[in-house]
Protein backbone atom coordinates (compact mmCIF):
# COMPACT_ATOMS: atom_id res chain seq x y z
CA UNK A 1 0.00 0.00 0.00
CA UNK A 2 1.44 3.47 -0.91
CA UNK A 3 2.14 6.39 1.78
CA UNK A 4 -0.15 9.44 1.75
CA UNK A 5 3.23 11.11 0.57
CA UNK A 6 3.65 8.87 -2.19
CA UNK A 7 0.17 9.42 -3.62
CA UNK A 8 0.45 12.55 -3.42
CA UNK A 9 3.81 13.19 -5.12
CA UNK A 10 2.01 10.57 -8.15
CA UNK A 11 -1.30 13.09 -8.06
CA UNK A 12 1.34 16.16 -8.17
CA UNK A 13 3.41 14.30 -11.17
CA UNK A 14 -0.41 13.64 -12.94
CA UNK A 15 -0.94 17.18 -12.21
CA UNK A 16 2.10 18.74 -14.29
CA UNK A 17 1.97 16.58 -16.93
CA UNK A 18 -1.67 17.53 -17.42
CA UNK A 19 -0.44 20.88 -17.16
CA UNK A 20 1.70 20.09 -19.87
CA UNK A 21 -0.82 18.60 -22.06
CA UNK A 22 -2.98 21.63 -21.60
CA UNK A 23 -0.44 23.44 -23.68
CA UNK A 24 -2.00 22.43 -26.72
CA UNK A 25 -5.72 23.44 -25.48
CA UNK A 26 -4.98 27.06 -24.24
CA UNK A 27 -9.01 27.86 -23.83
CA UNK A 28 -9.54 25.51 -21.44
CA UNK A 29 -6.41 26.26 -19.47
CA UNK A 30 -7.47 29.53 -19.35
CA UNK A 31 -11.09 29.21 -18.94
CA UNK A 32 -10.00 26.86 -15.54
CA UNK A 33 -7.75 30.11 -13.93
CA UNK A 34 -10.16 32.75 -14.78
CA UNK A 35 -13.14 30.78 -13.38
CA UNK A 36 -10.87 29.69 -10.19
CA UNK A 37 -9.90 33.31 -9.44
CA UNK A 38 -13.03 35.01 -10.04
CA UNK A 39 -15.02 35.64 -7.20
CA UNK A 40 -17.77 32.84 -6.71
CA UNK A 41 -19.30 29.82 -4.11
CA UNK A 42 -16.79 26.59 -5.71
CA UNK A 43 -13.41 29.21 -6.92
CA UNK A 44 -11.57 28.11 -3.48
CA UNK A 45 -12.45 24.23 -4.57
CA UNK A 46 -11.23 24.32 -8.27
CA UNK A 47 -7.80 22.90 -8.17
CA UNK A 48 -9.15 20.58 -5.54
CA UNK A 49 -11.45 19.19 -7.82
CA UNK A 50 -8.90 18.92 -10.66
CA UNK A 51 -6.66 16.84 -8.34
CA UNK A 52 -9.20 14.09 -7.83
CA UNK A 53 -10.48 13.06 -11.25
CA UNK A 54 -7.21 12.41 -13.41
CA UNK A 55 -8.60 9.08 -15.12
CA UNK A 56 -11.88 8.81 -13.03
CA UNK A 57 -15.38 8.59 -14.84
CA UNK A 58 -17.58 11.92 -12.92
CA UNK A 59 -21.37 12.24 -12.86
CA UNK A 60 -21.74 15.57 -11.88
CA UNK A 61 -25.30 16.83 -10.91
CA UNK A 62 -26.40 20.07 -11.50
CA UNK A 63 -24.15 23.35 -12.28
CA UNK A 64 -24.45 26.72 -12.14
CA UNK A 65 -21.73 28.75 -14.25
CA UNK A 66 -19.87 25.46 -15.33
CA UNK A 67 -17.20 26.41 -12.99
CA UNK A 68 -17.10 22.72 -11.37
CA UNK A 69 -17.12 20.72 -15.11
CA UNK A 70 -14.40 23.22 -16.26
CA UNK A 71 -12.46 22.05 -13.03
CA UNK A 72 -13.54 18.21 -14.15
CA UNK A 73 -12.35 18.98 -17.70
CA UNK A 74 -9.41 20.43 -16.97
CA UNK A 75 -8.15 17.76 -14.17
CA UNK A 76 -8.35 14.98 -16.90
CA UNK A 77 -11.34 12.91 -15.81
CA UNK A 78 -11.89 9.99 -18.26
CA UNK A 79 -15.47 10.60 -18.59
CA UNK A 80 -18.18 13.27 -17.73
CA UNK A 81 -21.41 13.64 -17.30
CA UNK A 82 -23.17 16.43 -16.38
């Protein structure tokens, strides 16, 4: 079984090299920071919400702005439905 510091160190590696990937899709990279830093309910949750869904299917119910499937979206979830 892996260490909390071990899964997180693989979530932070998932994390840059989704960064990396974004590269090539620079409207979703920068829908993701202007949703997370403008003023809002879910902005403070956004990059937790990325973390968690690198290669996870989400069923997300209900939005409001699409702040929350832009944070889905731009973690790398395998699947979404919203």
């Amino acid at each position: 079984m892996k260490t909390k510091a071990q899964q997180d160190a693989k979530r932070q590696r998932s994390i840059l090299k989704q960064t990396a990937e974004l590269a090539s899709n620079p409207s979703l990279h920068d829908r993701f920071f202007f949703r997370m830093n403008e003023p809002s309910d879910i902005n403070g949750h956004m990059a937790f919400l990325a973390s968690q869904v690198y290669e996870k299917d989400v069923v997300e119910f209900g939005f409001g702005h699409g702040s929350s499937t832009t944070a889905f979206l731009y973690g790398g979830c395998k699947s979404l439905i919203s």
